[in-house]
C-alpha atoms as a PDB file:
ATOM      1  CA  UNK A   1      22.253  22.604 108.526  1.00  0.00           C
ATOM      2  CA  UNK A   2      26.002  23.760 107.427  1.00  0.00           C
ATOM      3  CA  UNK A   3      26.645  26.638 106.196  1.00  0.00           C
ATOM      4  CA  UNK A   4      27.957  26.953 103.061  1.00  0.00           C
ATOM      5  CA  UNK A   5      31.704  27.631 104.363  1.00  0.00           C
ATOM      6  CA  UNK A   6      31.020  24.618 106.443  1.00  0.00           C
ATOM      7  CA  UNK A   7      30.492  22.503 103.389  1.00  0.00           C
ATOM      8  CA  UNK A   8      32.796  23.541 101.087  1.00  0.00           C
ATOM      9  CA  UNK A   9      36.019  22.793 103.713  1.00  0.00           C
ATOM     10  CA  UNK A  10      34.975  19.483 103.570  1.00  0.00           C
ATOM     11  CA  UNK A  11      35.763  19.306 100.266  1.00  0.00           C
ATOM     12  CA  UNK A  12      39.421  20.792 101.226  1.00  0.00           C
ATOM     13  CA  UNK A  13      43.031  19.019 101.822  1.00  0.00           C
ATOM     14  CA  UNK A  14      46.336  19.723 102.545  1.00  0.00           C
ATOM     15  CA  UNK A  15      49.112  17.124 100.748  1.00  0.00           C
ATOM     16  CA  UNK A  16      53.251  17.160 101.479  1.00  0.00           C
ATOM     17  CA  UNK A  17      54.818  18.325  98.702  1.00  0.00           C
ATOM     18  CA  UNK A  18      57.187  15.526  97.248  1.00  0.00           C
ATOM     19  CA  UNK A  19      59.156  15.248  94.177  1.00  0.00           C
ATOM     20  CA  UNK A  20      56.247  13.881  91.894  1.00  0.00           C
ATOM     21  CA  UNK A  21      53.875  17.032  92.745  1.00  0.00           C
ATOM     22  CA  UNK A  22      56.607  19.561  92.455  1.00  0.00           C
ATOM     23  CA  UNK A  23      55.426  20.197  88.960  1.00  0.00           C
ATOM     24  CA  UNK A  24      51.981  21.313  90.347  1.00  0.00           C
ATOM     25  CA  UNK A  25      53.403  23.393  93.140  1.00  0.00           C
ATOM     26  CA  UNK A  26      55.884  25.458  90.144  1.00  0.00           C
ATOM     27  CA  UNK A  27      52.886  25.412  87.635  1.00  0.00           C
ATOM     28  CA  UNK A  28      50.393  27.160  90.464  1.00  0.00           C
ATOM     29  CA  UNK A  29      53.123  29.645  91.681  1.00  0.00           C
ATOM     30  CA  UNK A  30      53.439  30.511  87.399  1.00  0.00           C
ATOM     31  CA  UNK A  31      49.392  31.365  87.787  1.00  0.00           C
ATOM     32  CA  UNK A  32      49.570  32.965  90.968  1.00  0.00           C
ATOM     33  CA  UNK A  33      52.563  35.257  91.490  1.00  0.00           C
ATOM     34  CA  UNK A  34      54.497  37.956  89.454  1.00  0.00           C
ATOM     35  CA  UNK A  35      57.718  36.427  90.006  1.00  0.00           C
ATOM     36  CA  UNK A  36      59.449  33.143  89.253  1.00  0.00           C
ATOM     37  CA  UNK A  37      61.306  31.329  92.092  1.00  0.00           C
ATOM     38  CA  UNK A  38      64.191  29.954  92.170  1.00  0.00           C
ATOM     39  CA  UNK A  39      65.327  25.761  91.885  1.00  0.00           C
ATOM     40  CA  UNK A  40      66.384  26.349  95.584  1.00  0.00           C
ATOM     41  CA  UNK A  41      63.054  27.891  96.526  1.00  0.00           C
ATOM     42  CA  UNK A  42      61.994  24.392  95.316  1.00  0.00           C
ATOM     43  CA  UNK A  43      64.445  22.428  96.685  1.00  0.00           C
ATOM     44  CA  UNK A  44      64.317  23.894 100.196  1.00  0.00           C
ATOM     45  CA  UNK A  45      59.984  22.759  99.908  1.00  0.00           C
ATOM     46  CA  UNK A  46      60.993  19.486 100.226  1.00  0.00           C
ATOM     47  CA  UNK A  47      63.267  19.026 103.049  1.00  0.00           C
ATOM     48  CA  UNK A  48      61.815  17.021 105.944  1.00  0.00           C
ATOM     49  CA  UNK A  49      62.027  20.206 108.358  1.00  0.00           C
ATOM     50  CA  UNK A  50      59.536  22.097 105.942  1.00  0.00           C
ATOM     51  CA  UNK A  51      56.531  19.401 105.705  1.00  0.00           C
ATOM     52  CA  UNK A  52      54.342  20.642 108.008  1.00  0.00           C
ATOM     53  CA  UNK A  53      54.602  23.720 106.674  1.00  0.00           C
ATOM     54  CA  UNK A  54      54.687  23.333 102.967  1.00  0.00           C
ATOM     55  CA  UNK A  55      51.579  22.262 101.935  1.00  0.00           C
ATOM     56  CA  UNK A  56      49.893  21.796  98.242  1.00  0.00           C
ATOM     57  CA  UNK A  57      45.839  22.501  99.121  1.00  0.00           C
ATOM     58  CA  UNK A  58      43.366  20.375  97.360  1.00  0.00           C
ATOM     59  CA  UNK A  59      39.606  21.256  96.324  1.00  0.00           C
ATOM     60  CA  UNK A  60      37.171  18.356  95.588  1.00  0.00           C
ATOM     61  CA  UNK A  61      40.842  16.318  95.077  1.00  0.00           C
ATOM     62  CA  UNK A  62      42.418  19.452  92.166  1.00  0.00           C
ATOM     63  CA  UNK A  63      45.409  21.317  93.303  1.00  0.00           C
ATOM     64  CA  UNK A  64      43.999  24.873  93.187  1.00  0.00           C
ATOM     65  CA  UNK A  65      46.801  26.551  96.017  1.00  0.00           C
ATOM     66  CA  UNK A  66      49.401  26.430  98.095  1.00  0.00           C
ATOM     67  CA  UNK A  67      51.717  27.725 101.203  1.00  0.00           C
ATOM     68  CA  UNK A  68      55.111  27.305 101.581  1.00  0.00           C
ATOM     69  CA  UNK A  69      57.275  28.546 104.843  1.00  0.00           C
ATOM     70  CA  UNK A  70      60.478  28.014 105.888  1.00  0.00           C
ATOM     71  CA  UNK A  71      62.564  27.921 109.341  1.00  0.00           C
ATOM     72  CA  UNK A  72      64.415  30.685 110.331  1.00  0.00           C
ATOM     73  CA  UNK A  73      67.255  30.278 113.100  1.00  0.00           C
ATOM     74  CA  UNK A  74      68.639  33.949 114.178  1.00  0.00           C
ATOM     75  CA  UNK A  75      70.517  34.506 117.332  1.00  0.00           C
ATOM     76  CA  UNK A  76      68.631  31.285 119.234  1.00  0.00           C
ATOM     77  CA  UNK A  77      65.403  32.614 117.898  1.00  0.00           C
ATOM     78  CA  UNK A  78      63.388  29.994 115.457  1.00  0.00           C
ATOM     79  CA  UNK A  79      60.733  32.342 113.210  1.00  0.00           C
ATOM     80  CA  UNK A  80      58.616  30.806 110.607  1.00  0.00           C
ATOM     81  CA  UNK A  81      58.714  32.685 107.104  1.00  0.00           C
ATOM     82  CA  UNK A  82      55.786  32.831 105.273  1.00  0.00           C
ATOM     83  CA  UNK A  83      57.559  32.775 101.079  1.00  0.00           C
ATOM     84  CA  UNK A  84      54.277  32.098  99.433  1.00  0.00           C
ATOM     85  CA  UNK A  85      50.291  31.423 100.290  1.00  0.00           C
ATOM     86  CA  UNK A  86      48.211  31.659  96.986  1.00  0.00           C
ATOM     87  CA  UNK A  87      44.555  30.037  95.865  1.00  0.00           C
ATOM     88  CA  UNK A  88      43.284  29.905  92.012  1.00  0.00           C
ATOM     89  CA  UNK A  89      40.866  32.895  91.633  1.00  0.00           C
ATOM     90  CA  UNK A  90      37.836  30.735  91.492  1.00  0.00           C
ATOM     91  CA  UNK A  91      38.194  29.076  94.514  1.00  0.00           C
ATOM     92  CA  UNK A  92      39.110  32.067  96.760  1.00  0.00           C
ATOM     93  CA  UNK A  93      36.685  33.516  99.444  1.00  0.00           C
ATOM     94  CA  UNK A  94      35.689  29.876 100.477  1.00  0.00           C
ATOM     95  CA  UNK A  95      38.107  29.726 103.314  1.00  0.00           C
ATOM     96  CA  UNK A  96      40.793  27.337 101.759  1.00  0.00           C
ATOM     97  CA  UNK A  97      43.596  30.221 102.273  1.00  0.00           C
ATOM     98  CA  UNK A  98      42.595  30.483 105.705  1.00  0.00           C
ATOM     99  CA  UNK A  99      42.872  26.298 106.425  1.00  0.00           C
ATOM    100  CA  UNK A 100      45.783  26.239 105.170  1.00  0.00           C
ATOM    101  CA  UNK A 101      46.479  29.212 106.907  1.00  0.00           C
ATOM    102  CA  UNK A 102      45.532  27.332 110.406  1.00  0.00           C
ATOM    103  CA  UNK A 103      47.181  24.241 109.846  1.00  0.00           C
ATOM    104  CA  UNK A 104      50.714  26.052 109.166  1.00  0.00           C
ATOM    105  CA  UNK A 105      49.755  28.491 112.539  1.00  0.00           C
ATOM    106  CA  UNK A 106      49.151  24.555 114.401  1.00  0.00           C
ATOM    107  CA  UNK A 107      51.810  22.848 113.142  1.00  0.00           C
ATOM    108  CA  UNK A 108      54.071  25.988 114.294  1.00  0.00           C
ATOM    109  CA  UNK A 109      52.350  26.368 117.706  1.00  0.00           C
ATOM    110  CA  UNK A 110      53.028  22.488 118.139  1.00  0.00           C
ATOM    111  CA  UNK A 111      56.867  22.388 116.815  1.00  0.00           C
ATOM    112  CA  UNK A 112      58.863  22.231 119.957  1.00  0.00           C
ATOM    113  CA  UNK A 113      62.768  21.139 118.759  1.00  0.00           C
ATOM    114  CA  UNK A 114      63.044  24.135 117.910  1.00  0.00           C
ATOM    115  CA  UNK A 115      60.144  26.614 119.474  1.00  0.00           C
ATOM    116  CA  UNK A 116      59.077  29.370 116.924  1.00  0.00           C
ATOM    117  CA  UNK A 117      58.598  32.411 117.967  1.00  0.00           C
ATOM    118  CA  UNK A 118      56.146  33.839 115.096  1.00  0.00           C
ATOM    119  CA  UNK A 119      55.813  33.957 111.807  1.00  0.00           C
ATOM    120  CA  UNK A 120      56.824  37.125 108.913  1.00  0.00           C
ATOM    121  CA  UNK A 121      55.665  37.346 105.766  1.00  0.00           C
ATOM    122  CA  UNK A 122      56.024  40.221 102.826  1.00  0.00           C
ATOM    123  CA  UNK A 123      52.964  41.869 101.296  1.00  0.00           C
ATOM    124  CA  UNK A 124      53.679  44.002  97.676  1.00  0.00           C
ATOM    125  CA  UNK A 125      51.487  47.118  99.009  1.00  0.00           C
ATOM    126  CA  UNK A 126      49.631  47.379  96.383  1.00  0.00           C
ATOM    127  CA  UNK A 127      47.590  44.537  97.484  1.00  0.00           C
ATOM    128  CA  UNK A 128      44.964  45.758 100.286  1.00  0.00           C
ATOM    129  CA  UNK A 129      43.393  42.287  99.656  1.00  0.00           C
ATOM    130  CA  UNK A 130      46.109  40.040 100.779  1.00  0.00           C
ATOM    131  CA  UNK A 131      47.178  42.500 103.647  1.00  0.00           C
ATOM    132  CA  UNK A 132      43.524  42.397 105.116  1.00  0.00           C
ATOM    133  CA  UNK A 133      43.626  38.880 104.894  1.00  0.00           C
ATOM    134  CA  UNK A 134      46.711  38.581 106.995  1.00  0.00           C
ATOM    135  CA  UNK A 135      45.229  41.001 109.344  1.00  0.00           C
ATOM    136  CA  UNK A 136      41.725  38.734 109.758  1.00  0.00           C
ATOM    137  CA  UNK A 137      44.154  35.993 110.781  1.00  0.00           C
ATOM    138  CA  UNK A 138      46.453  38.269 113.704  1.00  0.00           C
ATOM    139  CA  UNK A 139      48.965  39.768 111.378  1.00  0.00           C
ATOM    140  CA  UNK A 140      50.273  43.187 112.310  1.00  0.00           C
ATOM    141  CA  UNK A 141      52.338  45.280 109.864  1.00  0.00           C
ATOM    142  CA  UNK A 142      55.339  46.229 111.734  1.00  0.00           C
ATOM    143  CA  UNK A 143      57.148  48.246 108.492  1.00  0.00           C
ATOM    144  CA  UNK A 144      57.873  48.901 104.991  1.00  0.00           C
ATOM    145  CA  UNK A 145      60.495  47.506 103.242  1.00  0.00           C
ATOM    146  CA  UNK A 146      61.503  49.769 100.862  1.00  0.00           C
ATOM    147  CA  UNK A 147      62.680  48.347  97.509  1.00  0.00           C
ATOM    148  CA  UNK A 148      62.319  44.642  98.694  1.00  0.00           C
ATOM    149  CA  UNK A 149      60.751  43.783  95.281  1.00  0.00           C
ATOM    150  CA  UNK A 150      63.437  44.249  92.556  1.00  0.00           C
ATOM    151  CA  UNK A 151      61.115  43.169  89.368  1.00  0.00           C
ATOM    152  CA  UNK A 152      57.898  43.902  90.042  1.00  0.00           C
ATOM    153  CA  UNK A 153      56.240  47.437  90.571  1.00  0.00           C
ATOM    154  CA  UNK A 154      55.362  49.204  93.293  1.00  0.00           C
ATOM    155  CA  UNK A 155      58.805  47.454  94.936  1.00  0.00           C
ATOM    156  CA  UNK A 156      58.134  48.009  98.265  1.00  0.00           C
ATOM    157  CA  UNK A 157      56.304  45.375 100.748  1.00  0.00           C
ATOM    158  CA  UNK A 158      54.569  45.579 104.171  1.00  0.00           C
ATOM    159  CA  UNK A 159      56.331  43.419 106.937  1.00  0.00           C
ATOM    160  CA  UNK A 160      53.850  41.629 108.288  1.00  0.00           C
ATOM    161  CA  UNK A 161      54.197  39.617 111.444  1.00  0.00           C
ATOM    162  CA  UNK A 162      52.695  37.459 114.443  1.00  0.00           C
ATOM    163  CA  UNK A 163      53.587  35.916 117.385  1.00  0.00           C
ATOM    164  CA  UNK A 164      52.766  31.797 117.882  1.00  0.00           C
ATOM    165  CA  UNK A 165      51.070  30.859 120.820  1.00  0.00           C
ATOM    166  CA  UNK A 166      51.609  27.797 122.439  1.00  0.00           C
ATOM    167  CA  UNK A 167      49.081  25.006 122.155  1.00  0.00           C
ATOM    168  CA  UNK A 168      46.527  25.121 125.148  1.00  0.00           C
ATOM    169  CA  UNK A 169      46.582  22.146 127.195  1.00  0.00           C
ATOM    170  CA  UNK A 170      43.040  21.108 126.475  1.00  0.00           C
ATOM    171  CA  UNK A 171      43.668  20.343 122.522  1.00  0.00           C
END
């Protein structure tokens, strides 16, 4: 018998975002964060480098999240940046974050032109929820970066960070 996690990730998929479901991706980050993004946060989704890890996440075939990264190149280093990961309330705590989560992790572990390194993201501290998340999943805060929110209160955010194993040879 599956568990009841077990059943409802079968009812879970990831799509590419593309032009025609860019209206879905801006409508869900409207529900699900305090601040708007930009028409190049938008832009930058879509270009071939970012599929893998751009990703709108489906429930029984209804948009209801989505996680967006982008490649960073710094001094020959290639680090994956998490910008956004967010499910609908009613469909959190039935593991779609973290599958989404996993494939983007994957997808990182496997990109070889270029290697990353690991992957960042920003947490508002104010929100233990997310943060634990992160932390289920390998995250360690490394700091606090002090006034990195400009229009949303508290302003500061937790750096959160993890390295990306290579694949093992057996997958």
């Amino acid at each position: 018998m599956s568990s009841p996690n077990q059943r409802s990730l079968s009812r879970v998929s990831l799509a590419s975002l593309t032009p025609n479901n860019l209206g879905t991706v801006r409508k869900l980050n409207s529900v699900l964060f305090p601040i708007k993004y930009s028409e190049k946060f938008y832009q930058d989704v879509l270009l071939p480098e970012a599929e893998e890890f751009c990703k709108l996440i489906y429930y029984n075939d209804i948009p209801v999240g989505t996680i967006c990264c982008r490649m960073e190149t710094v001094e020959d280093k290639t680090r994956l940046y998490l910008m956004t990961m967010g499910v609908l309330a009613p469909y959190r705590s039935r593991g779609l974050g973290s599958y989404a989560l996993q494939h983007v992790l994957k997808a990182a572990a496997n990109n070889t032109k270029p290697k990353i390194s690991d992957i960042h993201l920003h947490v508002q501290v104010s929100n233990d929820g997310a943060k634990k998340f992160y932390e289920r999943h390998g995250f360690e805060e490394k700091s606090v970066y002090k006034g990195y929110y400009k229009k949303i209160v508290p302003h500061d955010a937790w750096v959160l960070e993890r390295e990306i194993e290579a694949p093992s040879k057996t997958e």
